[in-house]
C-alpha atoms as a PDB file:
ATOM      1  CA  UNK A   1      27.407 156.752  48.837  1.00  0.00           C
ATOM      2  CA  UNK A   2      24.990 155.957  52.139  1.00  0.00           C
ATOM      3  CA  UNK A   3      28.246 156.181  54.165  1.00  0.00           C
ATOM      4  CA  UNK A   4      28.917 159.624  52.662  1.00  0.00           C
ATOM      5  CA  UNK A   5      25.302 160.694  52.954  1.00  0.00           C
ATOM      6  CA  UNK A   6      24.481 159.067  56.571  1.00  0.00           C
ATOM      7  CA  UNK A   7      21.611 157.965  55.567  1.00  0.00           C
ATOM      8  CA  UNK A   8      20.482 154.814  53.339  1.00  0.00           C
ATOM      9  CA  UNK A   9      19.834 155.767  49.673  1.00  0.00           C
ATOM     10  CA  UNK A  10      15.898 155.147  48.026  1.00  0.00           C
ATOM     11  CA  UNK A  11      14.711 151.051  47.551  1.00  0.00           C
ATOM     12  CA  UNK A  12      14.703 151.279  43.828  1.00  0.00           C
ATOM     13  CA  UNK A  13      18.585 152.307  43.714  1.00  0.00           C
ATOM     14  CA  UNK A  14      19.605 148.924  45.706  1.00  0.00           C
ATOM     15  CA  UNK A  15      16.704 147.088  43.355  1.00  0.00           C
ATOM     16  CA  UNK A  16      18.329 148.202  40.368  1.00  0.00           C
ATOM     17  CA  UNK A  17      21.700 146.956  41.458  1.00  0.00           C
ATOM     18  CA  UNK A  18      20.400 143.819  42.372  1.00  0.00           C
ATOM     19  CA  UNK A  19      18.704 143.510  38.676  1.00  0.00           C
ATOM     20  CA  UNK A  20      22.061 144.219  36.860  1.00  0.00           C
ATOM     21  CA  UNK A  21      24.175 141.542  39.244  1.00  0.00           C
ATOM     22  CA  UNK A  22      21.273 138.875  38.492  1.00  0.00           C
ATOM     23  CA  UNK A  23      21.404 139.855  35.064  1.00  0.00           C
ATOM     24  CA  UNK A  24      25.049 139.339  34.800  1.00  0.00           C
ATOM     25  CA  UNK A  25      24.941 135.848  36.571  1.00  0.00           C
ATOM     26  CA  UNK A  26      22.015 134.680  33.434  1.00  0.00           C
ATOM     27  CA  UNK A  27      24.382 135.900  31.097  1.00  0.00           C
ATOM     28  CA  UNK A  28      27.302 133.983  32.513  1.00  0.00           C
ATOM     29  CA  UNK A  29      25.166 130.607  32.916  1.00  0.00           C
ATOM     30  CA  UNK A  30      24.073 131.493  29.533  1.00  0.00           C
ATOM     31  CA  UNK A  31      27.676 131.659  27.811  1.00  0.00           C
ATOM     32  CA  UNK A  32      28.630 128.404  30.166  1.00  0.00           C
ATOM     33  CA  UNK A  33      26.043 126.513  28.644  1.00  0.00           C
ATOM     34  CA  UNK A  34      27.331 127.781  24.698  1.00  0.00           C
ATOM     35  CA  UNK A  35      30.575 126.588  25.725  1.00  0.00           C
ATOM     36  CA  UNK A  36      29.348 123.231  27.200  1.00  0.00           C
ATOM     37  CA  UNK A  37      27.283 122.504  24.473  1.00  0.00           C
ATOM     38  CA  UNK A  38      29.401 123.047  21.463  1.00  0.00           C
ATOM     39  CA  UNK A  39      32.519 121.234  22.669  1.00  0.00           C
ATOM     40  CA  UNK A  40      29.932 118.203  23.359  1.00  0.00           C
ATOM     41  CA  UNK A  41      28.935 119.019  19.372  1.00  0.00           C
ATOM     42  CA  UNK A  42      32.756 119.082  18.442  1.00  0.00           C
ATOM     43  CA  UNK A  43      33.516 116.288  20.194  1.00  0.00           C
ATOM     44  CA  UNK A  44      30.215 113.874  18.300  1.00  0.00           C
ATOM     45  CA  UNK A  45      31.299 115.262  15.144  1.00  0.00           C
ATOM     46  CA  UNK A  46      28.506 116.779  15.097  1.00  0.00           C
ATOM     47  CA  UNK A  47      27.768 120.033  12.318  1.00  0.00           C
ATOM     48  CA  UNK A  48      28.630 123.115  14.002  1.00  0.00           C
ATOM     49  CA  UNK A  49      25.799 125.456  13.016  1.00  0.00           C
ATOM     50  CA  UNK A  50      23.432 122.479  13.917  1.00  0.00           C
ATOM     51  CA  UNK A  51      21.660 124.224  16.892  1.00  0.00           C
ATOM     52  CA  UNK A  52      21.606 127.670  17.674  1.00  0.00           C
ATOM     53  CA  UNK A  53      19.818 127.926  20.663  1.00  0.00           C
ATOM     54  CA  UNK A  54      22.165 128.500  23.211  1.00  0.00           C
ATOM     55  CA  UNK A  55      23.797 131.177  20.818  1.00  0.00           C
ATOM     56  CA  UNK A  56      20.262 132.655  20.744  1.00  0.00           C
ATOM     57  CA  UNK A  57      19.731 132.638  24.788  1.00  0.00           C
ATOM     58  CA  UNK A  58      23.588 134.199  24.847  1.00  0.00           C
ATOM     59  CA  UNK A  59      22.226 136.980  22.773  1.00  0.00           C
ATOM     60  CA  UNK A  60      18.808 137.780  24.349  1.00  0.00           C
ATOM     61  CA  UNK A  61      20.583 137.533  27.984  1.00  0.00           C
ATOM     62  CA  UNK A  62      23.440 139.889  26.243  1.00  0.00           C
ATOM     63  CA  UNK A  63      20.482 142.336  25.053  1.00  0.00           C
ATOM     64  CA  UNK A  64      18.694 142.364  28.208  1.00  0.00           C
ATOM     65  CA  UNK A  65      22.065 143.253  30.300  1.00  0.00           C
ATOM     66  CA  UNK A  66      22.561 145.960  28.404  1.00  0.00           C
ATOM     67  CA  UNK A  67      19.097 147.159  29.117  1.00  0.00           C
ATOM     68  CA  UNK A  68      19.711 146.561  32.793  1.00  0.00           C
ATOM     69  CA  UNK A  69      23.195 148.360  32.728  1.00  0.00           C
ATOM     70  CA  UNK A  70      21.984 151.185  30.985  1.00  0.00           C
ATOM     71  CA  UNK A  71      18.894 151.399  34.203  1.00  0.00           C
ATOM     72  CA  UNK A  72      21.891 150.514  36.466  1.00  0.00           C
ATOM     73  CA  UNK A  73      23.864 153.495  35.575  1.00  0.00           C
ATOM     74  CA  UNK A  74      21.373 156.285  35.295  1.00  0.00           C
ATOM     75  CA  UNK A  75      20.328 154.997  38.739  1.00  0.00           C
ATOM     76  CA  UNK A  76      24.167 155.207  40.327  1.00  0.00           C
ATOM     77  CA  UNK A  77      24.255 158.964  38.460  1.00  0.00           C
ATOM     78  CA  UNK A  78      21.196 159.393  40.474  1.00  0.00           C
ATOM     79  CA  UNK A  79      22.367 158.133  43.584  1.00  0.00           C
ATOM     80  CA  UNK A  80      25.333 160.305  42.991  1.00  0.00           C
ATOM     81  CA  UNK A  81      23.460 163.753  42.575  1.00  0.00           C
ATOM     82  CA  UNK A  82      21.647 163.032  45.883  1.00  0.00           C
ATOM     83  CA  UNK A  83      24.850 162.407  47.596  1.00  0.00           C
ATOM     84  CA  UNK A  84      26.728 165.392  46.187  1.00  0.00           C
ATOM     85  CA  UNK A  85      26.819 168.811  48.791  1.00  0.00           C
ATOM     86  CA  UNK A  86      24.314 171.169  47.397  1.00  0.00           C
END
């Protein structure tokens, strides 16, 4: 969209990108760690429902994504309207 406009697009467009792709990266970490931690459960025998915590931080990094997607998007449907001919 900058290319097509020839000019760079407002601060708080490339902020909100940046959010969302740093947002994305917790959630990953976040759903590495589940995985990590409950095969080291599985493999100690351990009961499966014995801690939640990482299911907990999966699913407040899950609900804050789609916060930041939801920002992300209306910002790119901005960026969009300001690049369209008038």
């Amino acid at each position: 969209m900058e290319r097509l406009r020839s000019s760079p697009l407002h601060a708080n467009i490339s902020t909100a990108l940046d959010k969302h792709l740093e947002v994305i990266h917790v959630v990953q970490s976040r759903r590495k760690d589940e995985i990590v931690n409950a095969s080291n459960r599985q493999r100690q025998g351990a009961p499966r429902c014995q801690d939640d915590r990482d299911v907990f931080a999966l699913a407040l990094a899950i609900k804050e994504m789609s916060v930041v997607t939801r920002k992300a998007r209306t910002t790119l449907w901005c960026a969009l309207q300001m690049t369209l001919p008038k």
